[in-house]
PDB file of N, CA and C in Angstrom:
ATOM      1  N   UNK A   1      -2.048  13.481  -0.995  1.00  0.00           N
ATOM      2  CA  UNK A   1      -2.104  12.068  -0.684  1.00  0.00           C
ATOM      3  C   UNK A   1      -3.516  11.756  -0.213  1.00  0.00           C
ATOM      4  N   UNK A   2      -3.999  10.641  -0.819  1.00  0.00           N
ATOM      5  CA  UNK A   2      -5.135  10.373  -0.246  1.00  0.00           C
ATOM      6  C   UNK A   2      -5.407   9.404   0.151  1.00  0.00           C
ATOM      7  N   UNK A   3      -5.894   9.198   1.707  1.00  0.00           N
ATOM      8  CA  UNK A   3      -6.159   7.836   2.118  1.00  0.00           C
ATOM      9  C   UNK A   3      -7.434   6.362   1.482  1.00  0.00           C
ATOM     10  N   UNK A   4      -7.191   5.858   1.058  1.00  0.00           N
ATOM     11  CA  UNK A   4      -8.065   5.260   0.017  1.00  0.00           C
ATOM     12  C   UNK A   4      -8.467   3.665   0.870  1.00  0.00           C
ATOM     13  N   UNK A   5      -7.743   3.121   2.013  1.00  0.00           N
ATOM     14  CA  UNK A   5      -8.128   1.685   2.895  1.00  0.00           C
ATOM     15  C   UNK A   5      -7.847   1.507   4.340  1.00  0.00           C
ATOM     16  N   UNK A   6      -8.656   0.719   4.772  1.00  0.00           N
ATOM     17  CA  UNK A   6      -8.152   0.330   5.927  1.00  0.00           C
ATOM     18  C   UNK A   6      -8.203  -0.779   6.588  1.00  0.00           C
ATOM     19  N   UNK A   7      -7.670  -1.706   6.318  1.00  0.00           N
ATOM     20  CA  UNK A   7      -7.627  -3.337   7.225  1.00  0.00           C
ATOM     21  C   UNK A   7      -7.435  -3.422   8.188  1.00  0.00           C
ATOM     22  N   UNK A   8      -7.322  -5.026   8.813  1.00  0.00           N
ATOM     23  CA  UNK A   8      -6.921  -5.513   9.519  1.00  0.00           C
ATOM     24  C   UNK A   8      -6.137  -6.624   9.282  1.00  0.00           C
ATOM     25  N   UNK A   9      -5.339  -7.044   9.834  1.00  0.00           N
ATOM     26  CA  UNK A   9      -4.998  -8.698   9.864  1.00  0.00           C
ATOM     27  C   UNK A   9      -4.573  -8.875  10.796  1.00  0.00           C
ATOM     28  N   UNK A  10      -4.197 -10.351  10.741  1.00  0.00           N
ATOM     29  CA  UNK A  10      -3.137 -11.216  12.167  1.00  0.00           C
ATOM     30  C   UNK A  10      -1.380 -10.881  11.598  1.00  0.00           C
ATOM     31  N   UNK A  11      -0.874 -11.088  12.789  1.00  0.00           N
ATOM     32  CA  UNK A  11       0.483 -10.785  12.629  1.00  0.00           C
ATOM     33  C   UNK A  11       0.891 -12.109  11.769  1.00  0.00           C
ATOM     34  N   UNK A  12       0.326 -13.255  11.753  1.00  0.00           N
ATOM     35  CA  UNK A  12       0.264 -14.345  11.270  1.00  0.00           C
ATOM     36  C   UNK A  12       0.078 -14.530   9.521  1.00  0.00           C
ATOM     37  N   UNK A  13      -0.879 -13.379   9.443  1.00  0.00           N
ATOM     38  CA  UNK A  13      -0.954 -13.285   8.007  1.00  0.00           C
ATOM     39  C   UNK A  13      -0.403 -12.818   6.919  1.00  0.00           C
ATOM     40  N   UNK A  14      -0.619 -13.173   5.259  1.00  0.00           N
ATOM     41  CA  UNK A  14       0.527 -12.491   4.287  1.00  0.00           C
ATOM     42  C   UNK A  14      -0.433 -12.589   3.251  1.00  0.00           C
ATOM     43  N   UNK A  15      -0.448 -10.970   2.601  1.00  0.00           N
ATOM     44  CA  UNK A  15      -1.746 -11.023   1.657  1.00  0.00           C
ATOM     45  C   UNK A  15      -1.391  -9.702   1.163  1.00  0.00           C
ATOM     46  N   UNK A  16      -1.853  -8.933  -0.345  1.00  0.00           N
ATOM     47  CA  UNK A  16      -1.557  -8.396  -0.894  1.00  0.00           C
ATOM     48  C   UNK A  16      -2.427  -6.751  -0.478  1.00  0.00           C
ATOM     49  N   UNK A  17      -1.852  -5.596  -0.278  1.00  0.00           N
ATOM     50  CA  UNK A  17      -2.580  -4.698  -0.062  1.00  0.00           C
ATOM     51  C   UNK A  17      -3.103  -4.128  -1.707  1.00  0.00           C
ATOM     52  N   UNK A  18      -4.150  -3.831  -1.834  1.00  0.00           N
ATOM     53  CA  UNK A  18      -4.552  -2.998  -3.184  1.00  0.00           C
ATOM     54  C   UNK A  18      -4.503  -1.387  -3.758  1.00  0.00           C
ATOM     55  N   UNK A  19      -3.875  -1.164  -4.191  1.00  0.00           N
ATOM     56  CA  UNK A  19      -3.827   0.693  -4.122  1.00  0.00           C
ATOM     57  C   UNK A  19      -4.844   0.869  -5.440  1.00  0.00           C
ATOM     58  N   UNK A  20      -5.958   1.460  -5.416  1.00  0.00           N
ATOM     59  CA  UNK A  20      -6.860   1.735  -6.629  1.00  0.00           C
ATOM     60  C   UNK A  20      -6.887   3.663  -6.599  1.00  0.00           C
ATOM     61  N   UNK A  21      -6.027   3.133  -8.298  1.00  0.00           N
ATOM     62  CA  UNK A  21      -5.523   4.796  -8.334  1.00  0.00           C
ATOM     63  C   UNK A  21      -6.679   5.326  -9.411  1.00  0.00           C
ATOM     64  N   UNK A  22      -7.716   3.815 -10.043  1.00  0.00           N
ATOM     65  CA  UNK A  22      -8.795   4.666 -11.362  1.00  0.00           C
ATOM     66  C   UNK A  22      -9.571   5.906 -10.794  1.00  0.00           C
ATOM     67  N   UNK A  23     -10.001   6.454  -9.667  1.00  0.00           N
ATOM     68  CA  UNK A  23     -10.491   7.703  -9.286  1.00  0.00           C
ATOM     69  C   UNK A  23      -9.724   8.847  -9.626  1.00  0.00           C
ATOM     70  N   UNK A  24      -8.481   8.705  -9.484  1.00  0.00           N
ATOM     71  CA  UNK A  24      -7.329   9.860 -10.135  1.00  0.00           C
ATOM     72  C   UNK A  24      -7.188   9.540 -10.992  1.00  0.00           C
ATOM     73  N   UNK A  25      -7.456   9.075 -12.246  1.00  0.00           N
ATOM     74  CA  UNK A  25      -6.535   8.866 -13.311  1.00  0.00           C
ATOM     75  C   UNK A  25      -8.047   9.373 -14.387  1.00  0.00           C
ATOM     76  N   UNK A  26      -7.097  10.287 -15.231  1.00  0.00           N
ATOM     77  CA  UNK A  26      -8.096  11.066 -16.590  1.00  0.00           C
ATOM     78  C   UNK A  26      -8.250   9.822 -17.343  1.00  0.00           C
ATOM     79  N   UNK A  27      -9.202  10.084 -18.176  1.00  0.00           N
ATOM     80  CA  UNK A  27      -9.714   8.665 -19.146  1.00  0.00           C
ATOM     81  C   UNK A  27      -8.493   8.611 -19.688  1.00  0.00           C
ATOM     82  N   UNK A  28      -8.375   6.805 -19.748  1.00  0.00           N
ATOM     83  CA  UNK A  28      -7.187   6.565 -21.231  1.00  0.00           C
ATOM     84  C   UNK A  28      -5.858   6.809 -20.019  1.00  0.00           C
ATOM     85  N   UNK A  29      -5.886   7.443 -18.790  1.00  0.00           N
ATOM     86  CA  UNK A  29      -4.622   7.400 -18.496  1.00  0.00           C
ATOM     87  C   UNK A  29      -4.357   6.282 -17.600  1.00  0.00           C
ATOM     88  N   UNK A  30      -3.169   5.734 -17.391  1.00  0.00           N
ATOM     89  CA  UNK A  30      -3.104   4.511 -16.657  1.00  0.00           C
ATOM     90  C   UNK A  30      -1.892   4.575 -15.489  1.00  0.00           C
ATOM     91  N   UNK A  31      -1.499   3.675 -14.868  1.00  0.00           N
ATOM     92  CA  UNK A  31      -0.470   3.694 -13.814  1.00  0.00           C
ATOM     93  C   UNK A  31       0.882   3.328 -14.423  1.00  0.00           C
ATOM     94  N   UNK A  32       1.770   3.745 -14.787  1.00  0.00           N
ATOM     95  CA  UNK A  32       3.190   3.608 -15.789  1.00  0.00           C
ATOM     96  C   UNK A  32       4.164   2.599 -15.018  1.00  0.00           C
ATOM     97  N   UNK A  33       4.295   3.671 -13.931  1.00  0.00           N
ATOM     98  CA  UNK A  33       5.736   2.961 -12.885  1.00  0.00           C
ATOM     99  C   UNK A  33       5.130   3.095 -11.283  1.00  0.00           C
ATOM    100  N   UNK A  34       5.621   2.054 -10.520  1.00  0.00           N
ATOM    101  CA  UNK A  34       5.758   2.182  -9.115  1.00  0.00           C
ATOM    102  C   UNK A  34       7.129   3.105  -8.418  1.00  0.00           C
ATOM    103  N   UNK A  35       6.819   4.181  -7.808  1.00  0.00           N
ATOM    104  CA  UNK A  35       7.847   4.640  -7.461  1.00  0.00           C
ATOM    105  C   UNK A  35       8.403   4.017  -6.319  1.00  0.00           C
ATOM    106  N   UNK A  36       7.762   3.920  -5.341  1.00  0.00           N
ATOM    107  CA  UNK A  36       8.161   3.782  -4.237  1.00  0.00           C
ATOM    108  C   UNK A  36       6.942   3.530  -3.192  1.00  0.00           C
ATOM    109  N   UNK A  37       7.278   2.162  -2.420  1.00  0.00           N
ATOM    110  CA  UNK A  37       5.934   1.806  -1.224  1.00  0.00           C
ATOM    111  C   UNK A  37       6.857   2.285  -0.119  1.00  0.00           C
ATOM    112  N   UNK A  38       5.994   2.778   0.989  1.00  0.00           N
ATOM    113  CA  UNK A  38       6.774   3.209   2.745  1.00  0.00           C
ATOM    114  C   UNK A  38       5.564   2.659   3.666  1.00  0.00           C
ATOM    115  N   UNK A  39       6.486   2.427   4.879  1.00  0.00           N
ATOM    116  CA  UNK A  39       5.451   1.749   5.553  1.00  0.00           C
ATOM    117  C   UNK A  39       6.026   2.800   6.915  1.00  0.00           C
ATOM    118  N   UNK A  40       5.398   3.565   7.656  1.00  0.00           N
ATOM    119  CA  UNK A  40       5.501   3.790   8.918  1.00  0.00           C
ATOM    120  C   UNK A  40       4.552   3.399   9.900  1.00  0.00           C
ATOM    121  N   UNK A  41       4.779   3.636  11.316  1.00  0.00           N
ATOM    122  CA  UNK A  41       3.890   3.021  12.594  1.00  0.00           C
ATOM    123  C   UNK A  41       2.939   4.780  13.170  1.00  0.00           C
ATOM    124  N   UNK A  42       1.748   4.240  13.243  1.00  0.00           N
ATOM    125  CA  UNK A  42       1.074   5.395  13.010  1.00  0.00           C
ATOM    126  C   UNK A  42       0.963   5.362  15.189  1.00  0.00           C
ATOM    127  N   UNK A  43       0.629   4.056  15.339  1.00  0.00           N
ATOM    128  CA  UNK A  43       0.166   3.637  16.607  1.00  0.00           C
ATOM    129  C   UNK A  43       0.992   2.818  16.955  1.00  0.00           C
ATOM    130  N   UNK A  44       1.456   2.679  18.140  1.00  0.00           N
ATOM    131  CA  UNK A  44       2.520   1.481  18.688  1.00  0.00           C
ATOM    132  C   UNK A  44       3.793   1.747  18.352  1.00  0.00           C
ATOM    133  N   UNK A  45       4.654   0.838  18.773  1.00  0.00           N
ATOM    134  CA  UNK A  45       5.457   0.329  18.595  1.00  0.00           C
ATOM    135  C   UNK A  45       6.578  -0.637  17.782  1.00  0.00           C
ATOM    136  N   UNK A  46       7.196  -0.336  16.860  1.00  0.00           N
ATOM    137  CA  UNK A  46       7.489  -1.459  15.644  1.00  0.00           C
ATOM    138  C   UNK A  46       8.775  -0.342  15.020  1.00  0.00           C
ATOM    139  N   UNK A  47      10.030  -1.513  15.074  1.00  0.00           N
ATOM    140  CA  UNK A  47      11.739  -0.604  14.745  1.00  0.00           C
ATOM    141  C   UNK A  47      11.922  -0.971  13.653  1.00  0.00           C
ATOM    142  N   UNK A  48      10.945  -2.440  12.783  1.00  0.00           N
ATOM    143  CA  UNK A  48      11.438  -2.210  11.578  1.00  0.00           C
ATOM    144  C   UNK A  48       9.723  -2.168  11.087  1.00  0.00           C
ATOM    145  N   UNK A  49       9.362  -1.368  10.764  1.00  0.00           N
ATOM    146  CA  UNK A  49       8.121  -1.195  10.232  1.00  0.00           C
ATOM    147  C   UNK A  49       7.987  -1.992   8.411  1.00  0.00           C
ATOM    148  N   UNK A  50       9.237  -1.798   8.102  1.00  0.00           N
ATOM    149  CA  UNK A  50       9.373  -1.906   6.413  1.00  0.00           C
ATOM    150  C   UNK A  50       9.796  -3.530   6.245  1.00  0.00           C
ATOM    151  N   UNK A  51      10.204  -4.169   7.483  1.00  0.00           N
ATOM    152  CA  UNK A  51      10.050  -5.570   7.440  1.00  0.00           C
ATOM    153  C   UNK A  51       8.659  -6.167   6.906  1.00  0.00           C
ATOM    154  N   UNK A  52       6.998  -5.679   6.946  1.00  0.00           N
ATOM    155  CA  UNK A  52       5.958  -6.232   6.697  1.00  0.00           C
ATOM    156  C   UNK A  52       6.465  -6.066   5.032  1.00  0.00           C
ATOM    157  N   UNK A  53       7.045  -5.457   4.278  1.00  0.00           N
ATOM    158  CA  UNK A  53       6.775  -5.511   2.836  1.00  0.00           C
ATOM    159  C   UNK A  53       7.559  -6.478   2.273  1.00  0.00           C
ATOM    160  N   UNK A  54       6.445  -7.183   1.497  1.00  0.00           N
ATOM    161  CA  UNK A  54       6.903  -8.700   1.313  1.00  0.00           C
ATOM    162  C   UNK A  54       7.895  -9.016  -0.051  1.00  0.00           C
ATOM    163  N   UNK A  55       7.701  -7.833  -1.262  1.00  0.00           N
ATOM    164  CA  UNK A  55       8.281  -7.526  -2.048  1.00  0.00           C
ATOM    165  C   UNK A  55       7.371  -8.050  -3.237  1.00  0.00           C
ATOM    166  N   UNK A  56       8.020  -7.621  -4.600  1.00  0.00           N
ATOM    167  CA  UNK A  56       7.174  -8.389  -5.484  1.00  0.00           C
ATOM    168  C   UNK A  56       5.709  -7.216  -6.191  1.00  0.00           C
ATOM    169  N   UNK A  57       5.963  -5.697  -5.418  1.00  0.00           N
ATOM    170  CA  UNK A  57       5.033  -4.984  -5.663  1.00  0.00           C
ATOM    171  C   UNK A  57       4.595  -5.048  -7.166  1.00  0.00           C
ATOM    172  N   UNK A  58       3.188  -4.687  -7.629  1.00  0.00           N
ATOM    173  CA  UNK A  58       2.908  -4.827  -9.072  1.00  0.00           C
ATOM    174  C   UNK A  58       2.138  -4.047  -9.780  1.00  0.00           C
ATOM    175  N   UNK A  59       1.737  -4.174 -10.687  1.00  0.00           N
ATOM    176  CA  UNK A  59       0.402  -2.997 -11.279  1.00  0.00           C
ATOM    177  C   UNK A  59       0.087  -3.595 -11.921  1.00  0.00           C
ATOM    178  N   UNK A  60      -1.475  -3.918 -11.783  1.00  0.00           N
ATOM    179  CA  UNK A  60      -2.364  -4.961 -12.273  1.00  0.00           C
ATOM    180  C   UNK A  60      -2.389  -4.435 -14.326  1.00  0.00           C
ATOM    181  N   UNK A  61      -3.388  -6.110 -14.639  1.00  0.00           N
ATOM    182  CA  UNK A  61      -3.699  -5.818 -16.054  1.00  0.00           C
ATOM    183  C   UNK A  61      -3.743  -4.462 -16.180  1.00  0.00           C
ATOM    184  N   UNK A  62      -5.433  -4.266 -15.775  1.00  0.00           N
ATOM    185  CA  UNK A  62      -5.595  -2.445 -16.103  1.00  0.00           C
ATOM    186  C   UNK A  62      -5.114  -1.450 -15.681  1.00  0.00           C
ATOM    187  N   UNK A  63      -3.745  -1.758 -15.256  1.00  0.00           N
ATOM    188  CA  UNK A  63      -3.092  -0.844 -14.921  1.00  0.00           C
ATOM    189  C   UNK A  63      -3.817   0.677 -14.533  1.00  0.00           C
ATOM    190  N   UNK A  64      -4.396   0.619 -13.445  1.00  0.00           N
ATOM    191  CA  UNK A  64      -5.412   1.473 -12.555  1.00  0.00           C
ATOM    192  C   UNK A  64      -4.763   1.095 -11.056  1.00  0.00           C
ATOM    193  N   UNK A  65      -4.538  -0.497 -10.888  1.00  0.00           N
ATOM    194  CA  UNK A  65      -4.344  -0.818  -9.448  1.00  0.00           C
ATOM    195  C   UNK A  65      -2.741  -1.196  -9.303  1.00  0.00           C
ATOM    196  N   UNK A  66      -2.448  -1.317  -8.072  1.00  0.00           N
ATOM    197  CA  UNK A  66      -0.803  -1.392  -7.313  1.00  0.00           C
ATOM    198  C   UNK A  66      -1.013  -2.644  -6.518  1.00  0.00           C
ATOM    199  N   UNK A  67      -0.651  -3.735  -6.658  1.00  0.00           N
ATOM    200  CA  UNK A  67      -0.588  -4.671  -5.226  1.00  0.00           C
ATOM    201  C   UNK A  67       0.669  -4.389  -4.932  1.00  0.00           C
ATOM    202  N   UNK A  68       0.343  -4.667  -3.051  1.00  0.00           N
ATOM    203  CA  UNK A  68       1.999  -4.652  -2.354  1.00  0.00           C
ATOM    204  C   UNK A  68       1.872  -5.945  -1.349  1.00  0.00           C
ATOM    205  N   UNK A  69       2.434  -6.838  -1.721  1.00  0.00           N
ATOM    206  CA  UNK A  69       2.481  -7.946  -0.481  1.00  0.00           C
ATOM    207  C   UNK A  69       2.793  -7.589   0.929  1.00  0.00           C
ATOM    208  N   UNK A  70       2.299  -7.878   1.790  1.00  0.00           N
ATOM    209  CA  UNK A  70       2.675  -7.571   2.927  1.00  0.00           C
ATOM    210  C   UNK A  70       2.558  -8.900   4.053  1.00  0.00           C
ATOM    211  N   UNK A  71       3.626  -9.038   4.780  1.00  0.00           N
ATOM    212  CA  UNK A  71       3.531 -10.248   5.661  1.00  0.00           C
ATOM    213  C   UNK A  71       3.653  -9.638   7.451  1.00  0.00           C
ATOM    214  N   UNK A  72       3.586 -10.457   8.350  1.00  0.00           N
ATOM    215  CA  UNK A  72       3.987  -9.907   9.697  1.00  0.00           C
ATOM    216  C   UNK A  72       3.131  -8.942  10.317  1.00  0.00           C
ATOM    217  N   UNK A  73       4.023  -7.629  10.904  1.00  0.00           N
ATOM    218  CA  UNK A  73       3.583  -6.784  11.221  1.00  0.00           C
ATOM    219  C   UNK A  73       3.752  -7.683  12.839  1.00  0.00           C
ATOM    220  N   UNK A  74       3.709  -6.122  14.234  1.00  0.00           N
ATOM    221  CA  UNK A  74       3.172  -6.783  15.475  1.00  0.00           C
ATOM    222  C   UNK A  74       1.890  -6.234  16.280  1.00  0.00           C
ATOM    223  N   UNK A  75       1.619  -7.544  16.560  1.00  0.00           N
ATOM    224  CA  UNK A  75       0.343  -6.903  17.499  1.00  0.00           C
ATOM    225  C   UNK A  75       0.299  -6.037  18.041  1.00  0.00           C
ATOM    226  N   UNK A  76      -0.963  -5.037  17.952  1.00  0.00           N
ATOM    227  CA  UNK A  76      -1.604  -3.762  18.483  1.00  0.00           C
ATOM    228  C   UNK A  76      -0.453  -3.173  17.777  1.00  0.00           C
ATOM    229  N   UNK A  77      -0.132  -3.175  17.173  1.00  0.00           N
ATOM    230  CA  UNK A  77       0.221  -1.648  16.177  1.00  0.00           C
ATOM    231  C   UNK A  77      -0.518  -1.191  14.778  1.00  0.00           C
ATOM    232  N   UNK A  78      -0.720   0.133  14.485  1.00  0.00           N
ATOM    233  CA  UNK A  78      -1.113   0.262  13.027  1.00  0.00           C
ATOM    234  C   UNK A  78       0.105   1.078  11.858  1.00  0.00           C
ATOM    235  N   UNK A  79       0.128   0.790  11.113  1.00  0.00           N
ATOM    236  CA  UNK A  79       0.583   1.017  10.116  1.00  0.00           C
ATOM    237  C   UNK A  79      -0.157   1.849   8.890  1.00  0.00           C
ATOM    238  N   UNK A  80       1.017   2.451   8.499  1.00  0.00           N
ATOM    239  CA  UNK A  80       0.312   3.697   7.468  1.00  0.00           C
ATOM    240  C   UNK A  80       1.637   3.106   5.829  1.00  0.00           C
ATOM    241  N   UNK A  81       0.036   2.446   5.326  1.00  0.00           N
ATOM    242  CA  UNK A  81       0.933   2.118   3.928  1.00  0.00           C
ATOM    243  C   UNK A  81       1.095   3.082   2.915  1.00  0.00           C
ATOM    244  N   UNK A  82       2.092   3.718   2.203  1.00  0.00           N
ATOM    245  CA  UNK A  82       1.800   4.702   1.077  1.00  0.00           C
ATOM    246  C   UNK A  82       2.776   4.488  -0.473  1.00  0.00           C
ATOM    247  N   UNK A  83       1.387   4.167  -1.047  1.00  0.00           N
ATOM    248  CA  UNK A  83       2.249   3.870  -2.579  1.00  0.00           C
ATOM    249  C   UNK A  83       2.153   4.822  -3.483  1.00  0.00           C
ATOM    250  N   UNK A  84       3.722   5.379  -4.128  1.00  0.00           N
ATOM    251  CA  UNK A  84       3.716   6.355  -4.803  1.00  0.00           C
ATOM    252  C   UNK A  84       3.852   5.794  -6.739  1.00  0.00           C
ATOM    253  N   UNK A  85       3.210   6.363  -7.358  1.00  0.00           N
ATOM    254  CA  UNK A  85       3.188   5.790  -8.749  1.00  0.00           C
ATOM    255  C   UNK A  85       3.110   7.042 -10.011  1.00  0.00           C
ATOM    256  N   UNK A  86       4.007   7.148 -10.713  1.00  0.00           N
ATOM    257  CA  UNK A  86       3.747   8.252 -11.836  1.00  0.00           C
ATOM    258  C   UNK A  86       2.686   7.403 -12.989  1.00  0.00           C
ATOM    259  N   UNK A  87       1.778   8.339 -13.919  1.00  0.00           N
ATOM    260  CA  UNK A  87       1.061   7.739 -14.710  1.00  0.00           C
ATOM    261  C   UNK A  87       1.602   8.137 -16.294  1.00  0.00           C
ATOM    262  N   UNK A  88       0.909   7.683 -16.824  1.00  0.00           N
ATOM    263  CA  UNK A  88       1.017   7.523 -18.360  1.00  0.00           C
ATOM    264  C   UNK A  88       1.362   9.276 -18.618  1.00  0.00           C
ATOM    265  N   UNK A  89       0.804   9.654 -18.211  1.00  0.00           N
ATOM    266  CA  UNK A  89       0.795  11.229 -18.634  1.00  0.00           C
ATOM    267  C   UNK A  89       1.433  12.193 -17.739  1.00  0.00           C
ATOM    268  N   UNK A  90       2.163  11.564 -16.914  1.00  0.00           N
ATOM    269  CA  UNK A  90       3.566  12.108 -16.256  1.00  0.00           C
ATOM    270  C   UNK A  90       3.010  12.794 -14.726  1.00  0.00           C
ATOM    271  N   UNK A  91       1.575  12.337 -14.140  1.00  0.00           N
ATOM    272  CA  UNK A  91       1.700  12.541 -12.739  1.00  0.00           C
ATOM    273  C   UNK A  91       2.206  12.111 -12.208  1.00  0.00           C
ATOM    274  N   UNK A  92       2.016  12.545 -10.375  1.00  0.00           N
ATOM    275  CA  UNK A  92       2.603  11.831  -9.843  1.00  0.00           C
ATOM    276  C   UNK A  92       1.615  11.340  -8.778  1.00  0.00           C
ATOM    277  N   UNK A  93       1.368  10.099  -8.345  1.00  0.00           N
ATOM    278  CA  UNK A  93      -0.207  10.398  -7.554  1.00  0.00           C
ATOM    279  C   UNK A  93       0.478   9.829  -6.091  1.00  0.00           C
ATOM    280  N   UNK A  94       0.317   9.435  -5.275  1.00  0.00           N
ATOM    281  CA  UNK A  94       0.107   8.883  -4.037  1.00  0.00           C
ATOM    282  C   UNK A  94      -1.152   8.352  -3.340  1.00  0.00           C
ATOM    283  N   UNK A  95      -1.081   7.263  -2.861  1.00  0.00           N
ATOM    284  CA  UNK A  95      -2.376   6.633  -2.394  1.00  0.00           C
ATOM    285  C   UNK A  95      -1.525   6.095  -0.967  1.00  0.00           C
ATOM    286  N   UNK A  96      -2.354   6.296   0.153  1.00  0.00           N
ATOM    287  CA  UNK A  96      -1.970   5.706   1.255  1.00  0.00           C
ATOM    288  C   UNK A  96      -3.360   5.126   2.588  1.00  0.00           C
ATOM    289  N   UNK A  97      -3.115   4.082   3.140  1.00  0.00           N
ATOM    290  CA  UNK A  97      -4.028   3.630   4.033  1.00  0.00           C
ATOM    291  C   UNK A  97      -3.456   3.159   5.175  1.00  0.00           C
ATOM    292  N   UNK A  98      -4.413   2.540   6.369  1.00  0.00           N
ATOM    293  CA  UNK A  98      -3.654   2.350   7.530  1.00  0.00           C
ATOM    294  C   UNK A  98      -4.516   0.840   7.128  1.00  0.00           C
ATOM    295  N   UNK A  99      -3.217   0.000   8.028  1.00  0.00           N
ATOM    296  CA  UNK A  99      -3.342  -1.410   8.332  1.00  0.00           C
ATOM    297  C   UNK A  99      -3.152  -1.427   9.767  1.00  0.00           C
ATOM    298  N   UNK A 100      -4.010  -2.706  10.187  1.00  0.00           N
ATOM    299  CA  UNK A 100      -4.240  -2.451  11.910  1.00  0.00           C
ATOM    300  C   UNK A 100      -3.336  -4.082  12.311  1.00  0.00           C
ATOM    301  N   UNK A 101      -2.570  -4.391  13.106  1.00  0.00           N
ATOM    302  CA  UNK A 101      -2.187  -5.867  12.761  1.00  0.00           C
ATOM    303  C   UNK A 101      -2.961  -6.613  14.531  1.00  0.00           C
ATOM    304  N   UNK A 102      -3.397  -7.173  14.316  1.00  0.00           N
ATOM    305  CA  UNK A 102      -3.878  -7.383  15.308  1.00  0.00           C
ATOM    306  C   UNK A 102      -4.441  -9.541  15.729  1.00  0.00           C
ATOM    307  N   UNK A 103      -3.803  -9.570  17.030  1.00  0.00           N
ATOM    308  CA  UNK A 103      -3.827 -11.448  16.785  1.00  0.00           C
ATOM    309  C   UNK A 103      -5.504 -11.619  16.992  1.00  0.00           C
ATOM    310  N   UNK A 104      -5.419 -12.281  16.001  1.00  0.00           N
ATOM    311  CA  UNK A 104      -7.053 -12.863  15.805  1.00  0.00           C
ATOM    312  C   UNK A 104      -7.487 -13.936  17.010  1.00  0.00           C
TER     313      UNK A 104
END
């Protein structure tokens, strides 16, 4: 798994996280399926952590990138996003980052 971002936002905010898997992926190979997004609390406090995922996850045109909507989240906690995706040629990759939610 490799950590690939790291934000911030307001608990206030709702905006799409980006997973860019073209560094792993052999020429010509692309992102097929989304397996599965998880959200745990790396720092703080938070019982439903998987409430921030807003739904609607996707894989862009060039199917290289993953958006995951994400809304909420509570102040002073961070979050560890991880999106799992098999590719054209039957990997399996994982990309994960921490989000910080914090009131602006």
């Amino acid at each position: 798994m490799t950590a690939r971002f790291k934000y911030q936002k307001d608990p206030g905010e709702a905006f799409p996280l980006t997973f860019q898997f073209s560094p792993d992926l052999s020429t010509g190979e692309t992102v097929a399926t989304i397996v599965d997004v998880t959200v745990t609390v790396l720092i703080g406090t938070d019982p439903s952590p998987s409430a921030m995922l807003a739904g609607g996850n996707a894989i862009d045109s060039t199917q290289t990138m993953v958006s995951v909507p994400v809304t909420g989240g509570l102040n002073g906690v961070d979050y560890d996003f991880a999106a799992k995706v098999t590719t054209s040629l039957g990997k399996t990759l994982i990309l994960a980052g921490r989000l910080s939610v914090r009131t602006q």
